[in-house]
Structures are given as structure tokens and as C-alpha cells.
PDB file of N, CA and C in Angstrom:
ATOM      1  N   UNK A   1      71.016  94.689 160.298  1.00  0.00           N
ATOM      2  CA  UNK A   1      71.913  95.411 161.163  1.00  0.00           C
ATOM      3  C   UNK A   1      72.770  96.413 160.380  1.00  0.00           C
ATOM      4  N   UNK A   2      72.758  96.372 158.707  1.00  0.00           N
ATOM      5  CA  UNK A   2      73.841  97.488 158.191  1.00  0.00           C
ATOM      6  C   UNK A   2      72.633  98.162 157.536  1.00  0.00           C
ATOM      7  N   UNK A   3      72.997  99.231 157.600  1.00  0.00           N
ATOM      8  CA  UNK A   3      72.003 100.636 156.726  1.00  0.00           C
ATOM      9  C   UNK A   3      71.932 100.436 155.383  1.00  0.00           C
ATOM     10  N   UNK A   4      73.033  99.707 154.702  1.00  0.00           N
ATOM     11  CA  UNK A   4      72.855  99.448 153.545  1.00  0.00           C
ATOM     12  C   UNK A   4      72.520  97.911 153.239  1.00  0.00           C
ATOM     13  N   UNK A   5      71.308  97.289 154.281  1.00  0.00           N
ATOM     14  CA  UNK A   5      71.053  96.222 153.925  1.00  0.00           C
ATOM     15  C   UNK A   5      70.366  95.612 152.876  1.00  0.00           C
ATOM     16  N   UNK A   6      69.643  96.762 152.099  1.00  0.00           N
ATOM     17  CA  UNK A   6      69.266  96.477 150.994  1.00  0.00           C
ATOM     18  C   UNK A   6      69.702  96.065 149.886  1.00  0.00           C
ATOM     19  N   UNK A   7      71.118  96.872 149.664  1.00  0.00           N
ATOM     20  CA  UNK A   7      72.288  96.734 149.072  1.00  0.00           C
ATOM     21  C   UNK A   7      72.587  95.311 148.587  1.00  0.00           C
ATOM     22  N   UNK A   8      72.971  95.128 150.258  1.00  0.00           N
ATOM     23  CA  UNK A   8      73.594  93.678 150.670  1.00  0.00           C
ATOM     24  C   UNK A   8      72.926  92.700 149.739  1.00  0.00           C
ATOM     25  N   UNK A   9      71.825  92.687 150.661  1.00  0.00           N
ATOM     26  CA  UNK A   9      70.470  91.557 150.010  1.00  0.00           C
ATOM     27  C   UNK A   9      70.609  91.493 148.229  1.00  0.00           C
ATOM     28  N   UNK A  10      70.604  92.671 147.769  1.00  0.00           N
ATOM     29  CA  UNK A  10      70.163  92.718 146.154  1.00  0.00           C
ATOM     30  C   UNK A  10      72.013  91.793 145.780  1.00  0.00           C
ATOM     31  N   UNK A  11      72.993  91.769 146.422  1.00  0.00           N
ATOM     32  CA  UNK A  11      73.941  91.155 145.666  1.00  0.00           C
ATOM     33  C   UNK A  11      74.198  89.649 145.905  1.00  0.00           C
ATOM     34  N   UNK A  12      72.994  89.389 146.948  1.00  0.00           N
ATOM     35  CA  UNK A  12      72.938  87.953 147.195  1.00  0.00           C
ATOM     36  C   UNK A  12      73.660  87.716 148.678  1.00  0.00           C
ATOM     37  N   UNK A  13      74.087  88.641 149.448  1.00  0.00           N
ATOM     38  CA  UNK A  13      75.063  88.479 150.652  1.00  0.00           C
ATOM     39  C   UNK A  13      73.207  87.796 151.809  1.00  0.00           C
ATOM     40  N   UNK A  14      73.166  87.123 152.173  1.00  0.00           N
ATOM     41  CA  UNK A  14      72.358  86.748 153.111  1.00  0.00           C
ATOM     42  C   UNK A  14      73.012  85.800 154.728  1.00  0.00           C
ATOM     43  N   UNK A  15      74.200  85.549 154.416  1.00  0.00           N
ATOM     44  CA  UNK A  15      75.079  85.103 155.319  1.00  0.00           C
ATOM     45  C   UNK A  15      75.952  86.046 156.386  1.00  0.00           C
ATOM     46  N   UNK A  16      76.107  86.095 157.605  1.00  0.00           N
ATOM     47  CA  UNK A  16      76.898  87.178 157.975  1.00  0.00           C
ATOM     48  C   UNK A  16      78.079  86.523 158.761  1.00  0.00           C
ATOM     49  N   UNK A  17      79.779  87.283 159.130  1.00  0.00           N
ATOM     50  CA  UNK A  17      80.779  86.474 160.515  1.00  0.00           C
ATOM     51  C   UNK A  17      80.685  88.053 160.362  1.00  0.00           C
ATOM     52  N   UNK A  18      80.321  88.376 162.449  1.00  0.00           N
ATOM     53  CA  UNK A  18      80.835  89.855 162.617  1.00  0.00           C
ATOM     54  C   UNK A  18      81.956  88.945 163.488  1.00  0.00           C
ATOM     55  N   UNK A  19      83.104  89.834 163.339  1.00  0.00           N
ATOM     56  CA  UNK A  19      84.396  88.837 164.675  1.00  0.00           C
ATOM     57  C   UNK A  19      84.529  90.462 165.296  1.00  0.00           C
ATOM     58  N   UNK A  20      84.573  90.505 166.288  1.00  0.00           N
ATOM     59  CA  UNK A  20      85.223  92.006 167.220  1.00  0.00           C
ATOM     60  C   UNK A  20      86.732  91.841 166.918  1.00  0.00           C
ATOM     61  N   UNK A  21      86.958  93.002 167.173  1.00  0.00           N
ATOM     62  CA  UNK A  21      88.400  93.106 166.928  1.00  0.00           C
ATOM     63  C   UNK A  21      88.639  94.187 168.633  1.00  0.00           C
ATOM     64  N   UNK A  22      89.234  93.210 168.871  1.00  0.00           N
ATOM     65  CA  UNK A  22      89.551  93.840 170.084  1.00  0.00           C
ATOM     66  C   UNK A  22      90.786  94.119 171.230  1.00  0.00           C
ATOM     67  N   UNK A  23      91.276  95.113 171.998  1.00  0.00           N
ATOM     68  CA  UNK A  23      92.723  95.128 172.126  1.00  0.00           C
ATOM     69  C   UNK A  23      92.669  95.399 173.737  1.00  0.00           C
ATOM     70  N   UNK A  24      93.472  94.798 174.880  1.00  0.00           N
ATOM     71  CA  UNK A  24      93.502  95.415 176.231  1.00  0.00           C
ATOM     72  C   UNK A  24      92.080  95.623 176.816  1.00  0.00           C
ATOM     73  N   UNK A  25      91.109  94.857 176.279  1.00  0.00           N
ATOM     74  CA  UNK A  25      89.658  95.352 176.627  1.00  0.00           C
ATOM     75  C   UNK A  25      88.616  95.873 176.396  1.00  0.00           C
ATOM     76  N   UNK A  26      89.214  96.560 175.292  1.00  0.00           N
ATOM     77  CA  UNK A  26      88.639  97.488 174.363  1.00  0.00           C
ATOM     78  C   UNK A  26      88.034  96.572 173.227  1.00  0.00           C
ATOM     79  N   UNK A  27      87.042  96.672 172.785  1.00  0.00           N
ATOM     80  CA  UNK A  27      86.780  97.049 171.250  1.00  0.00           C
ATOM     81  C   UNK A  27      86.801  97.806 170.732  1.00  0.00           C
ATOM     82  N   UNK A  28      87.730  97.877 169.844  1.00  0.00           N
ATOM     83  CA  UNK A  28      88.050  98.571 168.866  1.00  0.00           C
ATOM     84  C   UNK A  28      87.547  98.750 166.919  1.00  0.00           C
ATOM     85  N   UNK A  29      87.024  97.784 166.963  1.00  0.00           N
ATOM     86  CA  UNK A  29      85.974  97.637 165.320  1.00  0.00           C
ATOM     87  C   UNK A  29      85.363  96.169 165.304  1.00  0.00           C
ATOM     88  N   UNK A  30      85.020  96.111 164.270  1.00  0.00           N
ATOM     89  CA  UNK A  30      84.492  94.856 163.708  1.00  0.00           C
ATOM     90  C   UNK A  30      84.766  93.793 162.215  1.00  0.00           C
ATOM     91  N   UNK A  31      84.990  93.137 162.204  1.00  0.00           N
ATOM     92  CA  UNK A  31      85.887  92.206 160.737  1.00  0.00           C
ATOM     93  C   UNK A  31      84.369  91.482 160.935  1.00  0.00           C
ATOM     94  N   UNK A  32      83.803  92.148 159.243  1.00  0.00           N
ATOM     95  CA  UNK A  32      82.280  91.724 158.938  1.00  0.00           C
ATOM     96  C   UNK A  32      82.134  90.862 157.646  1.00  0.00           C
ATOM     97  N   UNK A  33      82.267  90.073 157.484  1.00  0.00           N
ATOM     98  CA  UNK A  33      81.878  88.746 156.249  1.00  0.00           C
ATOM     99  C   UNK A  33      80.712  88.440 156.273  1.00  0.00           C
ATOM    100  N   UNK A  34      80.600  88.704 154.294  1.00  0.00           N
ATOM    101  CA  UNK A  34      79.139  88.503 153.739  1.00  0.00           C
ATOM    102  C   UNK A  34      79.502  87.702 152.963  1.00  0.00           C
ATOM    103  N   UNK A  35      78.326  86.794 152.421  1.00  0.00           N
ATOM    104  CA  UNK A  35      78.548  85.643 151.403  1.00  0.00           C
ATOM    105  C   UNK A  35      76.651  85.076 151.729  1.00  0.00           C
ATOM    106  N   UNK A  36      76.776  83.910 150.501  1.00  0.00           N
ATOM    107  CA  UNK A  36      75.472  83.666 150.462  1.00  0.00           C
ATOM    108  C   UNK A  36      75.084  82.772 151.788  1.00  0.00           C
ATOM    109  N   UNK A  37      73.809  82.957 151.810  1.00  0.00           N
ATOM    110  CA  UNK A  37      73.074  81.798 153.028  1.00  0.00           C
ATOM    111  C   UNK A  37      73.590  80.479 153.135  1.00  0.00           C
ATOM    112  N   UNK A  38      73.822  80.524 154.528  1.00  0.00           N
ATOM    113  CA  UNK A  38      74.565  79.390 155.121  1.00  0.00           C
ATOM    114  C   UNK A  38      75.824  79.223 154.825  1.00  0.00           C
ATOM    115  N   UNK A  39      76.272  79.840 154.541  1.00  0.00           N
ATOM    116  CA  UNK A  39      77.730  80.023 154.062  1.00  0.00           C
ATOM    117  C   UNK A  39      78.851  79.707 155.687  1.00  0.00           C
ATOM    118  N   UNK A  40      78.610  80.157 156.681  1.00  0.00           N
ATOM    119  CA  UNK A  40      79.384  80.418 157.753  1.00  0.00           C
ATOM    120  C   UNK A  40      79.005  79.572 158.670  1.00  0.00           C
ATOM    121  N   UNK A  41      79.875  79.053 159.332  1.00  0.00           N
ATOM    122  CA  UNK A  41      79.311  77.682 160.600  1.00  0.00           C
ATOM    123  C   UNK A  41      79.953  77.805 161.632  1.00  0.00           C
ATOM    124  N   UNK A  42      80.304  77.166 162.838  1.00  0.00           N
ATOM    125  CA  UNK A  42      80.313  77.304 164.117  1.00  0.00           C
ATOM    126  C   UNK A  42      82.121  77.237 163.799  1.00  0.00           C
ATOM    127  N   UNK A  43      82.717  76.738 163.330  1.00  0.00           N
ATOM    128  CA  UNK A  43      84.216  76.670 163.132  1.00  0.00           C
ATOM    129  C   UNK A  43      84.864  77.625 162.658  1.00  0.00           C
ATOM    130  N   UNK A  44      84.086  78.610 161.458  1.00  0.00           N
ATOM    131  CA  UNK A  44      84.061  79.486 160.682  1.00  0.00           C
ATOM    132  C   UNK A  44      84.744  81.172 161.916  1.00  0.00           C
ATOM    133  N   UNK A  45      84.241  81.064 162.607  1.00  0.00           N
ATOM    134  CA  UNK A  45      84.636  81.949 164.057  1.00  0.00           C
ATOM    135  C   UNK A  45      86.340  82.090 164.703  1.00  0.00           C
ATOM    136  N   UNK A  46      86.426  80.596 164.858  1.00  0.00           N
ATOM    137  CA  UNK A  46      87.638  80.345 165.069  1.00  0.00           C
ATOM    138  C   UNK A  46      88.999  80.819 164.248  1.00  0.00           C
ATOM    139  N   UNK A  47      88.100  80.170 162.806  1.00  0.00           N
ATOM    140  CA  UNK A  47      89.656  80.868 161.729  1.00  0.00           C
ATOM    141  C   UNK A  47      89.431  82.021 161.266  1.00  0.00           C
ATOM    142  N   UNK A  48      88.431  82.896 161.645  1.00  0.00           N
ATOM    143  CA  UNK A  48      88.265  83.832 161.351  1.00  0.00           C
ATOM    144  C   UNK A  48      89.017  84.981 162.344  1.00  0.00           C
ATOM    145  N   UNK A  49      89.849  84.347 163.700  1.00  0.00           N
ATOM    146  CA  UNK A  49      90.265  85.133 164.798  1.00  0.00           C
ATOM    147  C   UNK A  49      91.441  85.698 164.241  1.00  0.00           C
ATOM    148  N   UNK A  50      92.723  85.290 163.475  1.00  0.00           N
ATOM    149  CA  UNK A  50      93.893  85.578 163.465  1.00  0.00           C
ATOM    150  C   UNK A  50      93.530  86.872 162.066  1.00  0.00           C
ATOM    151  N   UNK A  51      92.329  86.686 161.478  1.00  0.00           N
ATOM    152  CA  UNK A  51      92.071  87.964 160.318  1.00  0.00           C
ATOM    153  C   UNK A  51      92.243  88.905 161.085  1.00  0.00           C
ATOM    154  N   UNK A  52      90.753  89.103 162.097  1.00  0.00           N
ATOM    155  CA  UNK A  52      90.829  90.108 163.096  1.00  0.00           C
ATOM    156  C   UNK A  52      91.981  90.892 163.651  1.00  0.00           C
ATOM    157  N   UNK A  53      92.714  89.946 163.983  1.00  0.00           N
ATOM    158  CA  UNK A  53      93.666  90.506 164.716  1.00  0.00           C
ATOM    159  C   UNK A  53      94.813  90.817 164.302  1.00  0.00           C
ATOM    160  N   UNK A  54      95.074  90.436 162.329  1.00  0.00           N
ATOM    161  CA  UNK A  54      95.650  91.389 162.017  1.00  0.00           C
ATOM    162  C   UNK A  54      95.099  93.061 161.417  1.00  0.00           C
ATOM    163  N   UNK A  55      93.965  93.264 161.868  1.00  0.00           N
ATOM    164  CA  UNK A  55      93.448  94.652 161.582  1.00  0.00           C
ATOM    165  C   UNK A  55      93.978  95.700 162.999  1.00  0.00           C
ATOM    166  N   UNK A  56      94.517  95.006 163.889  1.00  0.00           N
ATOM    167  CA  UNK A  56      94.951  95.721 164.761  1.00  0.00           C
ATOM    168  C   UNK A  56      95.925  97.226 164.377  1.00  0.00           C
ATOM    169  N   UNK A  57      97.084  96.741 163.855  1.00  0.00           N
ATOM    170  CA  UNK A  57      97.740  97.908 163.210  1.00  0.00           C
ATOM    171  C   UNK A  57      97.136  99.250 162.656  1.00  0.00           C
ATOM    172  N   UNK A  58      96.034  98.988 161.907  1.00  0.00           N
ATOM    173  CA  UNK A  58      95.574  99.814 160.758  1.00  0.00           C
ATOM    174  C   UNK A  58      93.942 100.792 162.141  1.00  0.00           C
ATOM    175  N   UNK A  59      93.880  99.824 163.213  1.00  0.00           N
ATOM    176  CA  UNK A  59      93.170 100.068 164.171  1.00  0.00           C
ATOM    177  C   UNK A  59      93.794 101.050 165.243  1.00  0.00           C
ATOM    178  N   UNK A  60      95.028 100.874 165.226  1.00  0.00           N
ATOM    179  CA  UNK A  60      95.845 101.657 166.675  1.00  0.00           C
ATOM    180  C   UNK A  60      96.706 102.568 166.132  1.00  0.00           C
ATOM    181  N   UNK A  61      96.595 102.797 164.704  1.00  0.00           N
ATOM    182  CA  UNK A  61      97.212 103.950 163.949  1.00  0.00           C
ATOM    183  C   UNK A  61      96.849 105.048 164.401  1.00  0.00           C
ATOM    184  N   UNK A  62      97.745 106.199 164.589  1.00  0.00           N
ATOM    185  CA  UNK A  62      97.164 107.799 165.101  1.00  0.00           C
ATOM    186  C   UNK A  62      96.239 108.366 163.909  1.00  0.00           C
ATOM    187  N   UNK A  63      95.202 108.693 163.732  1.00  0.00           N
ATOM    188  CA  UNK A  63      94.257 108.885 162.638  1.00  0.00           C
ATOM    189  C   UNK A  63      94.789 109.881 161.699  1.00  0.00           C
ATOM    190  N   UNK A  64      96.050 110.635 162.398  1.00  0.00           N
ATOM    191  CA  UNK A  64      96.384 111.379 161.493  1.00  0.00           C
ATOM    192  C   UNK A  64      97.950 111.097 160.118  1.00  0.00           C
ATOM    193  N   UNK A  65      98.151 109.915 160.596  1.00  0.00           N
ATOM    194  CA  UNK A  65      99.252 109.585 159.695  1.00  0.00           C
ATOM    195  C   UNK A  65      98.598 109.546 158.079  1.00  0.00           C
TER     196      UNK A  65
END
């Protein structure tokens, strides 16, 4: 799914958490974690929510600041 999956692969990343980052309805980006195979599990989602959602700020910034 990334263009530079080759990349990925050659540094050993075979594991993926995409979490949405999302605001009022919107999606707004994605908070993407790589690490080796099997690395990430069904719980892994959960604590991964409050990361997300501090990318909000840096997300709802006017692009020109």
C-alpha cells in the first residue's frame, strides 16, 4: 500500500497500525506504524487512539503558518 514499499521491506518493517486520524467526520490523515512481522495485535489499535489524536493540531493548522 506505500510506493516506497520496497524501501520498507529492505529495513525489515513487515508489520503495519494505519489509525485514521479523524475530526467532525472528516478524515483528515493517517498515524502509520511499521515494525517487524507480527509486531501489532488487536489491542495495539486501542492505545494507539490517543497518538492519533494528538496529531490533530499539526492537522488543523492553516498550511500557511
Amino acid at each position: 500500500m506505500f510506493s516506497d514499499h520496497e524501501l520498507i521491506a529492505s529495513l525489515g518493517c513487515a508489520s503495519v497500525l494505519n489509525m485514521p486520524v479523524r475530526w467532525r467526520g472528516r478524515t483528515l490523515g493517517s498515524l502509520n506504524l511499521l515494525h517487524e512481522a507480527g509486531w501489532y495485535a488487536e489491542d495495539d489499535v486501542a492505545a494507539c487512539l490517543p497518538f492519533a489524536q494528538l496529531t490533530l493540531p499539526a492537522l488543523l493548522a492553516p498550511a500557511d503558518l
